[in-house]
Protein backbone atom coordinates (compact mmCIF):
# COMPACT_ATOMS: atom_id res chain seq x y z
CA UNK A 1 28.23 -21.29 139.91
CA UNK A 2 29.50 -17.92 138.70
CA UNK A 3 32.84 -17.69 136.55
CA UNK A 4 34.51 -21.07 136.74
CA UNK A 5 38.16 -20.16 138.15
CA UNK A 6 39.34 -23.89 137.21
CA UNK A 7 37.69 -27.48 136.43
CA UNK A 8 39.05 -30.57 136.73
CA UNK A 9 38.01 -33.73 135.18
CA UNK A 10 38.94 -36.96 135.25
CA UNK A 11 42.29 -36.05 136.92
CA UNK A 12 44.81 -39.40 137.68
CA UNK A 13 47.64 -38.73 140.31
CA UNK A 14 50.92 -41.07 140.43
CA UNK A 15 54.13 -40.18 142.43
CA UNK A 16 56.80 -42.94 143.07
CA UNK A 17 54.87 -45.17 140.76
CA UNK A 18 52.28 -44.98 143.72
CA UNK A 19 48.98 -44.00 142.69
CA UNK A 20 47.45 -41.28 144.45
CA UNK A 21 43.47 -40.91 142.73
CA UNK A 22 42.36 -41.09 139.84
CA UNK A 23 38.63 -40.15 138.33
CA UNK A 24 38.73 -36.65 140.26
CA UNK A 25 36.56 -34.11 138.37
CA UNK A 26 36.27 -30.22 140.37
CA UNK A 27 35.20 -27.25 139.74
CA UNK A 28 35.52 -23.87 141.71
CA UNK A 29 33.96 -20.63 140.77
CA UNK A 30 34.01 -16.80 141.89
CA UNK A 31 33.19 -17.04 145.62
CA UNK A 32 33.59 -20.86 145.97
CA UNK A 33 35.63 -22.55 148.05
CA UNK A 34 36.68 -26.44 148.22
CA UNK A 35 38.63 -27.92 151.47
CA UNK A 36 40.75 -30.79 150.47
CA UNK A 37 41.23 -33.52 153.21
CA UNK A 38 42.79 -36.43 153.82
CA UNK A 39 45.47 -38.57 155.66
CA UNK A 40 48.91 -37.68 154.83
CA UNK A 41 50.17 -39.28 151.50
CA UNK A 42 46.28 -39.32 149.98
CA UNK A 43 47.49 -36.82 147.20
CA UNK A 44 46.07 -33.70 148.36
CA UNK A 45 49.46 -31.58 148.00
CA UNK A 46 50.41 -33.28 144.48
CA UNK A 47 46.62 -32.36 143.78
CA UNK A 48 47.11 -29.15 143.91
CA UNK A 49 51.05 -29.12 142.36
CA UNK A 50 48.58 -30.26 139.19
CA UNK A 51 46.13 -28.01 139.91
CA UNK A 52 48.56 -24.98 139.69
CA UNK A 53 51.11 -26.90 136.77
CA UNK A 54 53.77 -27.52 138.83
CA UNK A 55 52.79 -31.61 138.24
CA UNK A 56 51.69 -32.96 134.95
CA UNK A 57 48.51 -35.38 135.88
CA UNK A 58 49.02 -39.18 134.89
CA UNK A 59 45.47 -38.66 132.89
CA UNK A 60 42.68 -35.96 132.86
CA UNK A 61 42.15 -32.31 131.79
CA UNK A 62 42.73 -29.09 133.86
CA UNK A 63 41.53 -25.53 132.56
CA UNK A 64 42.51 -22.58 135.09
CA UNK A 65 41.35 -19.39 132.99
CA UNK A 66 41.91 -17.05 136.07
CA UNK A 67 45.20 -15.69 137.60
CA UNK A 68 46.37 -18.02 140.32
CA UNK A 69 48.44 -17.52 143.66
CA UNK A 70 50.53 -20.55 144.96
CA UNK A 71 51.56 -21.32 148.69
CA UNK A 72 53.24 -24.98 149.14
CA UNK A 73 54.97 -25.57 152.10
CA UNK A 74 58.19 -23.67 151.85
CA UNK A 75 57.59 -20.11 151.92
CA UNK A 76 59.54 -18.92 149.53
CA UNK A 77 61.46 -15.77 151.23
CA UNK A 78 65.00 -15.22 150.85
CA UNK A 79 67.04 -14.99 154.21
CA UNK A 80 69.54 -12.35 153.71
CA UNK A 81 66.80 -10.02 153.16
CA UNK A 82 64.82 -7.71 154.86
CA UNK A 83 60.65 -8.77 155.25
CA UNK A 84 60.25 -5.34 153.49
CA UNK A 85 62.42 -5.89 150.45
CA UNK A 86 60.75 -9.35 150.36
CA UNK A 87 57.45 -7.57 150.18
CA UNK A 88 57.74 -4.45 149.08
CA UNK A 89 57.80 -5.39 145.34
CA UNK A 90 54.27 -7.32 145.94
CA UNK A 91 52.89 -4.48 148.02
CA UNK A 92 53.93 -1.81 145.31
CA UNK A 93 52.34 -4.11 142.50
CA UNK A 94 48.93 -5.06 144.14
CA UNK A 95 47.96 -4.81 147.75
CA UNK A 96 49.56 -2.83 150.35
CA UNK A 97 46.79 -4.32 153.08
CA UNK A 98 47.83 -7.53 152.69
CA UNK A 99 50.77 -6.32 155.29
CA UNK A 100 48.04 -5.10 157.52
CA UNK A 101 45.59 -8.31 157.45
CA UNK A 102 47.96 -10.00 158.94
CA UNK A 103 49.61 -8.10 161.11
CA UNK A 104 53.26 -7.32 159.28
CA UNK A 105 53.24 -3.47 159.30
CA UNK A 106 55.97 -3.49 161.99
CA UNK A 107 58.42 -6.06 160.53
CA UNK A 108 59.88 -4.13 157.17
CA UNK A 109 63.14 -3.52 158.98
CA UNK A 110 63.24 -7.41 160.19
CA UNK A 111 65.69 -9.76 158.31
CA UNK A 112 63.60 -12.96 156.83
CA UNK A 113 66.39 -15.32 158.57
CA UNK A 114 65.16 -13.10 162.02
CA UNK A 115 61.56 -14.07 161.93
CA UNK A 116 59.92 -16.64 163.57
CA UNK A 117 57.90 -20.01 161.74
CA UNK A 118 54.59 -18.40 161.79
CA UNK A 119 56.03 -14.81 160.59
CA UNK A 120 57.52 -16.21 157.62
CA UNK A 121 53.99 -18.52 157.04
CA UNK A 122 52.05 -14.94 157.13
CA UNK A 123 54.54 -13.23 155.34
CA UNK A 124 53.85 -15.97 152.66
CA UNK A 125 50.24 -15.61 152.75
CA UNK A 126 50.59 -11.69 152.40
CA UNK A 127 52.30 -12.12 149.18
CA UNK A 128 48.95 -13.90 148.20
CA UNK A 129 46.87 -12.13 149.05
CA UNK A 130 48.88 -9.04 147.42
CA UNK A 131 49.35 -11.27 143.66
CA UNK A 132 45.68 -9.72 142.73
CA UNK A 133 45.16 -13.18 141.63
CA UNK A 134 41.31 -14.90 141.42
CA UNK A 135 42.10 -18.23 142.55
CA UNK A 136 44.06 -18.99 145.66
CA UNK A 137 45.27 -22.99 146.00
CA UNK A 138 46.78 -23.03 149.53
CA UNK A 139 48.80 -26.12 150.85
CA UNK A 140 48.29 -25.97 154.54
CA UNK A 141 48.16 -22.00 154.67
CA UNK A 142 47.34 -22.60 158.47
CA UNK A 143 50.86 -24.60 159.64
CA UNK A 144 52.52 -22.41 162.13
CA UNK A 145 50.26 -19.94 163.09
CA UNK A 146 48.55 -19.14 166.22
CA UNK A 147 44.87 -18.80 166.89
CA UNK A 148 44.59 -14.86 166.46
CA UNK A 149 46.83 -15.24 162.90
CA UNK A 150 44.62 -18.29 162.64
CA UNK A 151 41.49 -16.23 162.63
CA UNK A 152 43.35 -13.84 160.36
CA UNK A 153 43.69 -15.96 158.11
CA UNK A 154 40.49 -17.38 157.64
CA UNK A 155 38.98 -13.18 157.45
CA UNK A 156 41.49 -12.75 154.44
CA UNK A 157 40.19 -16.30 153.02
CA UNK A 158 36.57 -15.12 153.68
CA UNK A 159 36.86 -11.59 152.21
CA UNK A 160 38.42 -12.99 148.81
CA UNK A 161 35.87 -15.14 148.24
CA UNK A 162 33.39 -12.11 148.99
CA UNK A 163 35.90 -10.00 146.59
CA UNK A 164 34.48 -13.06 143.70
CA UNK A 165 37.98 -15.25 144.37
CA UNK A 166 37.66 -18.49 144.99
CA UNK A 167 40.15 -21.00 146.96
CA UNK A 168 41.16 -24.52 147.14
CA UNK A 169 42.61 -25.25 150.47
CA UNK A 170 44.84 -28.23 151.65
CA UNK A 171 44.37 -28.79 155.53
CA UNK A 172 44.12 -30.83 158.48
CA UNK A 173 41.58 -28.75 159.93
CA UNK A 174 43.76 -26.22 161.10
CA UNK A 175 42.23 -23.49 158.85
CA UNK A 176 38.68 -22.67 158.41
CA UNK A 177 37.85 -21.74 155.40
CA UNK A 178 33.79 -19.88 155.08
CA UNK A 179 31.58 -21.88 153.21
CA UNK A 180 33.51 -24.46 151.44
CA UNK A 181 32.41 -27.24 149.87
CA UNK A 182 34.90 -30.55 150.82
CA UNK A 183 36.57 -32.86 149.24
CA UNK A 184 38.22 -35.93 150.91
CA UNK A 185 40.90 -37.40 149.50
């Protein structure tokens, strides 16, 4: 493995006094990837809530020495504002492609409350892929989009791992991800 990007060990798991795993070590480095699966409730969201600090773990040790980019389920855009204000600040900072891989270029003008599910998902994913961050933990990055966004998707997945990113993706099989290693939950 390359540059670790974050390692896991011995990570414990316990929401509603329910718990979720425990004795999960990981590790993902530049160019890795790791698919998390499982049926719903096995812990793979609040796996990666700990994985980016949003959770404290029960028990364990997580070190994350690279920059990381966050996508949960809500996608974070503000309504009342234009998809171009929304972005614009990202695109400035970082990536202006990110627009481009998937497909936003023509929606500055659009109000965020205007767009549909899967516009708002790839908006989402644009700011991602715009942070300039290493590692990318993405909690069903796939929900809402349609096979040719789909496919985008999984391109801007592949070429950050190529980049030396790495990724730790949450799915149901809805997103390929190139060469990842799994991990069922």
């Amino acid at each position: 493995m390359g540059d670790t990007l974050i390692r896991a060990e011995n990570l414990a798991c316990v929401r509603g006094g329910r718990l979720l795993f425990e004795g999960l070590s990981l590790a993902v480095g530049a160019g890795e990837a790791l698919r998390v699966t499982g049926p719903n409730g096995s812990g793979k969201s609040s796996l990666l809530r700990c994985l980016a600090g949003l959770l404290p773990p029960a028990a364990g040790r997580i070190e994350h020495p690279a920059k990381i980019a966050w996508l949960g389920h809500e996608n974070a855009l503000k309504p009342g504002r234009t998809l171009g204000q929304e972005l614009g600040w990202w695109a400035r900072m970082d990536d202006t492609q990110a627009l481009f891989a998937l497909g936003l270029e023509t929606l500055g003008d659009v109000p965020v409350r205007m767009l549909s599910a899967g516009q708002k998902r790839r908006a989402a994913l644009a700011r991602v892929i715009a942070s300039g961050a290493a590692l990318w933990l993405l909690d069903e990055p796939g929900a809402g989009l349609d096979a040719a966004n789909a496919k985008a998707l999984s391109a801007a997945i592949g070429a950050h791992l190529a980049a030396g990113g790495g990724a730790i993706v949450v799915t149901h099989g809805e997103t390929d991800v190139p060469g990842a290693r799994e991990l069922a939950l």
